[in-house]
Structure formats: structure tokens, C-alpha cells
Protein backbone atom coordinates (compact mmCIF):
# COMPACT_ATOMS: atom_id res chain seq x y z
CA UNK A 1 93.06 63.63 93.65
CA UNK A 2 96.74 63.66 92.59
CA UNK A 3 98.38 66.73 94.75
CA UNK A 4 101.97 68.21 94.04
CA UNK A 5 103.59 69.89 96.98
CA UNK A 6 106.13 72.46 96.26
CA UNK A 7 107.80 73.26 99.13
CA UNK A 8 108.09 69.87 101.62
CA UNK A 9 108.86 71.73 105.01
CA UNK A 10 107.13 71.78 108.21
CA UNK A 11 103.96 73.30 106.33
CA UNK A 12 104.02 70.91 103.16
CA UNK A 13 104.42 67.99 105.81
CA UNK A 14 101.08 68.95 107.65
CA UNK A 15 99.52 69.05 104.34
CA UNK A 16 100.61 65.49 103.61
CA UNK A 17 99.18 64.17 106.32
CA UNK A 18 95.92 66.03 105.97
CA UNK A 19 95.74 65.23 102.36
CA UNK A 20 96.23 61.64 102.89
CA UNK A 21 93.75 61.22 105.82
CA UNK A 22 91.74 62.19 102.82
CA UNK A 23 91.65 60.26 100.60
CA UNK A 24 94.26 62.11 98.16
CA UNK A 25 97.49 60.94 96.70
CA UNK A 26 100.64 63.05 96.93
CA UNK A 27 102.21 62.72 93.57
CA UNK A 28 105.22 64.96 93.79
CA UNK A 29 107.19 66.43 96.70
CA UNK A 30 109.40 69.00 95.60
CA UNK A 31 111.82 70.44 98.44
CA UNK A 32 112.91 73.74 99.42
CA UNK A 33 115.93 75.14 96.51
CA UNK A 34 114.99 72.60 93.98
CA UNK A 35 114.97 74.11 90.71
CA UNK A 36 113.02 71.42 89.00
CA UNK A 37 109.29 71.17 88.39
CA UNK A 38 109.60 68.49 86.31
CA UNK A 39 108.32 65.62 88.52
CA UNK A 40 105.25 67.69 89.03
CA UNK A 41 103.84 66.85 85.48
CA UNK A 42 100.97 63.52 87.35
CA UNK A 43 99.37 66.43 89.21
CA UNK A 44 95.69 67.56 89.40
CA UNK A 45 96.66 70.78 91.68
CA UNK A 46 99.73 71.97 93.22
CA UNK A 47 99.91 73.26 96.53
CA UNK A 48 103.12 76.02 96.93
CA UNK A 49 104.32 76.82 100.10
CA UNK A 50 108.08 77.98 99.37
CA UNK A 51 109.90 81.05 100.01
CA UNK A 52 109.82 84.95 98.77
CA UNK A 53 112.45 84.44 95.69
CA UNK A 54 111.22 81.08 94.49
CA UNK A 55 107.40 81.55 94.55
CA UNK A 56 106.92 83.92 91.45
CA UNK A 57 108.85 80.88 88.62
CA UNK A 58 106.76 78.03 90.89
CA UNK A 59 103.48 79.36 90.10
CA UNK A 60 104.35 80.47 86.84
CA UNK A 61 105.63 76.64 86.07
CA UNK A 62 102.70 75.14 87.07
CA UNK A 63 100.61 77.69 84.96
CA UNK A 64 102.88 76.78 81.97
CA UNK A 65 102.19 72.75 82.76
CA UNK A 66 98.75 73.27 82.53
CA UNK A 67 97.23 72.98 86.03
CA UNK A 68 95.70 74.77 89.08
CA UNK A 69 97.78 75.92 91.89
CA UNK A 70 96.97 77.85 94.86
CA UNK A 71 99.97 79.42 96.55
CA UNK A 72 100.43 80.39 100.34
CA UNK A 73 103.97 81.72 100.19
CA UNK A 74 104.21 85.21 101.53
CA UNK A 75 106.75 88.03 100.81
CA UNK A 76 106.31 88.24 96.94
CA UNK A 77 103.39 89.95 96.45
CA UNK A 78 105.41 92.88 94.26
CA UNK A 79 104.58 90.28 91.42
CA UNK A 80 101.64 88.73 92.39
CA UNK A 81 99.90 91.80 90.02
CA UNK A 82 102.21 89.89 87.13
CA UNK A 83 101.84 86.32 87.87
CA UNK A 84 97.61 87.50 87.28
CA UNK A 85 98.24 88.73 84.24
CA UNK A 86 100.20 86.17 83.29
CA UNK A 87 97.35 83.61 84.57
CA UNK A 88 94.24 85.12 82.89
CA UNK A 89 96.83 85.17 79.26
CA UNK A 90 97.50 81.54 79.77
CA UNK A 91 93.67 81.04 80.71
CA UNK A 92 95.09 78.78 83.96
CA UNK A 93 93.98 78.41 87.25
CA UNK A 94 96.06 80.62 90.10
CA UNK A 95 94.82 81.00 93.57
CA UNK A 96 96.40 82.75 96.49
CA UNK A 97 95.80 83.31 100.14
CA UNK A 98 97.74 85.00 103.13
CA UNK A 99 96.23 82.47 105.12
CA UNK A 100 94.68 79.47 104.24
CA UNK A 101 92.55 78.96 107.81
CA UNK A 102 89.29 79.11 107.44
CA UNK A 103 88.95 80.89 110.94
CA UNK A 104 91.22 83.38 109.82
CA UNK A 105 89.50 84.42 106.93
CA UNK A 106 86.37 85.04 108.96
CA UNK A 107 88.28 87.38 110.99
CA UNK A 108 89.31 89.43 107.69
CA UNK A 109 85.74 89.85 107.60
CA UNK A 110 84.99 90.42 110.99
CA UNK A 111 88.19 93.11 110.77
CA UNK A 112 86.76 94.93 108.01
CA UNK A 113 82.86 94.70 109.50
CA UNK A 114 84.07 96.62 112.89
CA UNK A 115 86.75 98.87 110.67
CA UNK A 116 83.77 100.48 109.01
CA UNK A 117 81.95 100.92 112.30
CA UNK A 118 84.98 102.28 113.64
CA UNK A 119 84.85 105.18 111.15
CA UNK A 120 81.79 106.60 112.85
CA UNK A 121 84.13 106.82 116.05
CA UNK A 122 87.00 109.02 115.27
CA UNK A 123 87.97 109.14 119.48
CA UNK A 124 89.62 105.00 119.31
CA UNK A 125 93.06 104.92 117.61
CA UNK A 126 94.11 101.69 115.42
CA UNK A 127 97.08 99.66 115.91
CA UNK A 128 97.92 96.14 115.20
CA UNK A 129 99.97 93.84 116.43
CA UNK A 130 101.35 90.24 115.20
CA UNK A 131 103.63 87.34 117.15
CA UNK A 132 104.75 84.20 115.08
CA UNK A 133 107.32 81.59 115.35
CA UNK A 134 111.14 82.86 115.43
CA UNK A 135 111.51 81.29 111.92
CA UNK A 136 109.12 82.89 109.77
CA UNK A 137 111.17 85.06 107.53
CA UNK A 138 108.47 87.69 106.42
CA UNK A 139 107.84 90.55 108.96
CA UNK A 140 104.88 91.72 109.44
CA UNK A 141 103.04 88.58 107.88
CA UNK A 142 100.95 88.26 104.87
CA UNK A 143 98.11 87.62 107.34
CA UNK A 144 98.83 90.76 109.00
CA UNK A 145 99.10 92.94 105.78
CA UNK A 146 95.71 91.80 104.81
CA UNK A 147 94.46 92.73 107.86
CA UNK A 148 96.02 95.87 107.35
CA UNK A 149 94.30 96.69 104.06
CA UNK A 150 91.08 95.71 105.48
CA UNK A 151 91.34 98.39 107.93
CA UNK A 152 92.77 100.93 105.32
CA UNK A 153 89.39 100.17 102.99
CA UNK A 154 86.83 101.42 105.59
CA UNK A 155 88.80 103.62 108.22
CA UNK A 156 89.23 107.38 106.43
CA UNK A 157 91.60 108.17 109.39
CA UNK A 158 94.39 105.91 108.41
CA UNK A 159 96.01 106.21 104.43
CA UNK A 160 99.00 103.82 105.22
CA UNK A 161 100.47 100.99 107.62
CA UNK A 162 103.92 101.03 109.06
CA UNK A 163 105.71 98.25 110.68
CA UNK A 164 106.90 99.65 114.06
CA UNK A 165 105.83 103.00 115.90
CA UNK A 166 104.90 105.95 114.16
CA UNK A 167 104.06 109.65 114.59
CA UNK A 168 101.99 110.36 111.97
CA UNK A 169 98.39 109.76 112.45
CA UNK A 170 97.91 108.53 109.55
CA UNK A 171 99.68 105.28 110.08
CA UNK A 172 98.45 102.33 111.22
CA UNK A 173 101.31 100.63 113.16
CA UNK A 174 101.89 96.71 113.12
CA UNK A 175 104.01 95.79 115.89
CA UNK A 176 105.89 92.02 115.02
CA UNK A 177 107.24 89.67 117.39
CA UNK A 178 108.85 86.45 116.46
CA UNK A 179 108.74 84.09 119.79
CA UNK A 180 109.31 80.52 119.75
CA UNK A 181 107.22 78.54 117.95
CA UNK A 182 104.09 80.35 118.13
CA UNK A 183 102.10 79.23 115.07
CA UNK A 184 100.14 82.93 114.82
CA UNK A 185 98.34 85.42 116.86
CA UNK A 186 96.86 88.53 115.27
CA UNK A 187 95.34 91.27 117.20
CA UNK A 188 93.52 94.84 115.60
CA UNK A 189 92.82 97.17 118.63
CA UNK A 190 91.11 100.39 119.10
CA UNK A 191 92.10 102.36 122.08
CA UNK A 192 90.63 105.69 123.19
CA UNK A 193 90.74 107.67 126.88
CA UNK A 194 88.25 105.72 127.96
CA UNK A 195 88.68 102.16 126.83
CA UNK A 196 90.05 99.68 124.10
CA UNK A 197 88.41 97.40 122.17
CA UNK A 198 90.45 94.43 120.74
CA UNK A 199 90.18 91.54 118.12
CA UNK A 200 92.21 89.02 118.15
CA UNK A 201 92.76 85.54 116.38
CA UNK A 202 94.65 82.62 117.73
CA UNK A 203 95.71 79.69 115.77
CA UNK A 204 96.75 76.97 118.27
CA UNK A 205 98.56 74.71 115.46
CA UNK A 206 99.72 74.71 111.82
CA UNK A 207 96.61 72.49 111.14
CA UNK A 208 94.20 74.71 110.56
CA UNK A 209 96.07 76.48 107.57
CA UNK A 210 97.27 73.09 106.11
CA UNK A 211 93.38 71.65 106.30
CA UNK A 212 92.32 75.20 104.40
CA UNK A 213 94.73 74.42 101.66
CA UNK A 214 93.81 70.98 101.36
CA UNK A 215 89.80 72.22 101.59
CA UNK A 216 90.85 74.58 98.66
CA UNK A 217 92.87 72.22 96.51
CA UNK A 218 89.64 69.94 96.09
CA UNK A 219 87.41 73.13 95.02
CA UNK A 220 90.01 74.70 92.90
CA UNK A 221 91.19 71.17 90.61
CA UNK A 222 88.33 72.37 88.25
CA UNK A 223 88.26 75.96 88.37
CA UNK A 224 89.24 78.37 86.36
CA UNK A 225 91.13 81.81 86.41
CA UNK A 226 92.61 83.86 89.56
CA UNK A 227 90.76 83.21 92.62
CA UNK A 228 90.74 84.20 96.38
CA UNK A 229 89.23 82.86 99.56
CA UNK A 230 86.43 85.24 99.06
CA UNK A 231 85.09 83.00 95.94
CA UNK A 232 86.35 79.63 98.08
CA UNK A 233 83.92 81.10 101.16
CA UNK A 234 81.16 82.82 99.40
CA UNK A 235 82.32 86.16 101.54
């Protein structure tokens, strides 16, 4: 398969080598600040891992070109309503992911499984709390957002998230770190008096992610309209 990576920084170089222990053939490798698609155009899929203000005209390039792309850039997500639209209009191929690990995703499940539970037990408070790498420019992650709005879907107690502390008790709180070069740790807790009860995933390298957006890239090249990792994973 012919892959285009937009975006060719320390997550579009793990793809590479993933992709190519594969059996794939990068095709294009378009670097951070270009504003040219143009050597994209040999592609089956393109895989878009750029930055907040770049992501929205990326995706919507590829779309115009005429092929899938599946996009793990976080930040943007103000327009990721439009760039759907715009997707389904075009009849192209779009997918999008906070996180591209496939153990990840299983906790989104697992975090919205024990969220329901938790409704039944009004006496444990929710919080949240993520640590990445000090050069990840999004705070609180995409990863930790979605784990937000899995919590917000089952548990009636909280109608909001907040980054930082927060008296309302409404508010789910995510509390973001940035230390070295931590790749990700998420953790959803429930404390009460008595005890707390915590969930917590660990990603020990970039790997994982870049191997999930490889994984995805060879389902997606003949798929169409907008898809998720729930249709990738059957969840």
C-alpha cells in the first residue's frame, strides 16, 4: 500500500518504520509548515499527524484529491463537525482518533463500562488526571477529552469537565502535567470516605499509537465515509 505521511516528526517517523516493517511503501513525506499537498497525489491513504492550525486544510486536501485519510492531530476539533460535513458532500473517506492505540481504545470502553456503574454510587467523586511529554502542545489531550465525554455520557452527577480544580460539583476536573518525555499516562479515579478506585492506562512508547494508525490505514484504503475506532474495533 502506497502511504502519505503528513506531518514527518517524531510520530510520522515511528509510523515509517512500522509501515515499512510491513510491507508498505511511503510515497510522500510532507513536513511540519509545508503548505503543499501536492506530492501526495501516488497515495492510497494518508496518515496526518500535524498540528492544531494546519490539520483542518490537510484533511480537507486529501478529501479534495480523492483519497482516505485518517487524522490523529489533536486541538482542532472546533471543525472536526465541518470537515464531516464536508466529507459525507464529497462522498470521501475521513477517519479520526484521539488515540490511535489499540489498548487505549479499550480503556474508553472500559471508562465508560465502570462510568455507568458508577452512577449507581453517588458517595465516589470523579476526577481525572493526565501526564505527557513536555512538548505536546494540547493541554488536556485529545485522549483525555474523550475520556472525559465518556464519563459525562453515563455519570448524571457531572454536566461538564474543567481543566484544573474546581468547586462546582458538577465538574469533572482533569489535572495535566507535561514531564519529560513521558509518552502518556491517563488515570479516571473515584474517591469516596472510604476508598478510591482508579483506572489507569500506561503507554510505555510511541509504538503502540503509530502501529494503530498503520493497523487503521490498511482497513480504511477501501472504506468509505467518516469513521471512528468504534467501526475499526467492532466496539
Amino acid at each position: 500500500m502506497n502511504i502519505a505521511l503528513i506531518g514527518y516528526g517524531k510520530m510520522g517517523k515511528a509510523i515509517e518504520k512500522i509501515a515499512l516493517k510491513r510491507g508498505h511503501e511511503i510515497v510522500a513525506r510532507v513536513e511540519l509548515g509545508s503548505d503543499s499537498l501536492d506530492e501526495i497525489k501516488e497515495a492510497q491513504v494518508a496518515i496526518e499527524f500535524t498540528q492544531p492550525e494546519s490539520a483542518f486544510n490537510n484533511i480537507k486536501k486529501c478529501i479534495d484529491l480523492g483519497f482516505p485519510v485518517l487524522s490523529g492531530t489533536t486541538g482542532w476539533l472546533d471543525k472536526k463537525e465541518q470537515i464531516e460535513e464536508y466529507c459525507r458532500n464529497r462522498k470521501g473517506t475521513f477517519f479520526y482518533a484521539s488515540n490511535y492505540s489499540i489498548g487505549v481504545n479499550l480503556f474508553f470502553k472500559i471508562n465508560e463500562i465502570v462510568a455507568e456503574i458508577m452512577n449507581n454510587n453517588p458517595q465516589y467523586n470523579s476526577s481525572m488526571e493526565e501526564i505527557h511529554h513536555i512538548h505536546k502542545l494540547d493541554s488536556p489531550s485529545g485522549t483525555a477529552i474523550t475520556l472525559a465525554e465518556g464519563v459525562l455520557k453515563h455519570l448524571k452527577s457531572k454536566s461538564q469537565w474543567q481543566e484544573g480544580e474546581s468547586n462546582n460539583p458538577n465538574v469533572l476536573p482533569i489535572y495535566s502535567k507535561r514531564e519529560g518525555e513521558v509518552p502518556g499516562t491517563h488515570s479516571v479515579s473515584y474517591e469516596s470516605e472510604m476508598d478510591n478506585i482508579t483506572l489507569t492506562h500506561t503507554a510505555h512508547t510511541r509504538d503502540s499509537f503509530a502501529l494503530g494508525a498503520v493497523m487503521v490505514a490498511e482497513w480504511l484504503h477501501d472504506k468509505k465515509g467518516v469513521l471512528s475506532m468504534s467501526n475499526y474495533m467492532g466496539l
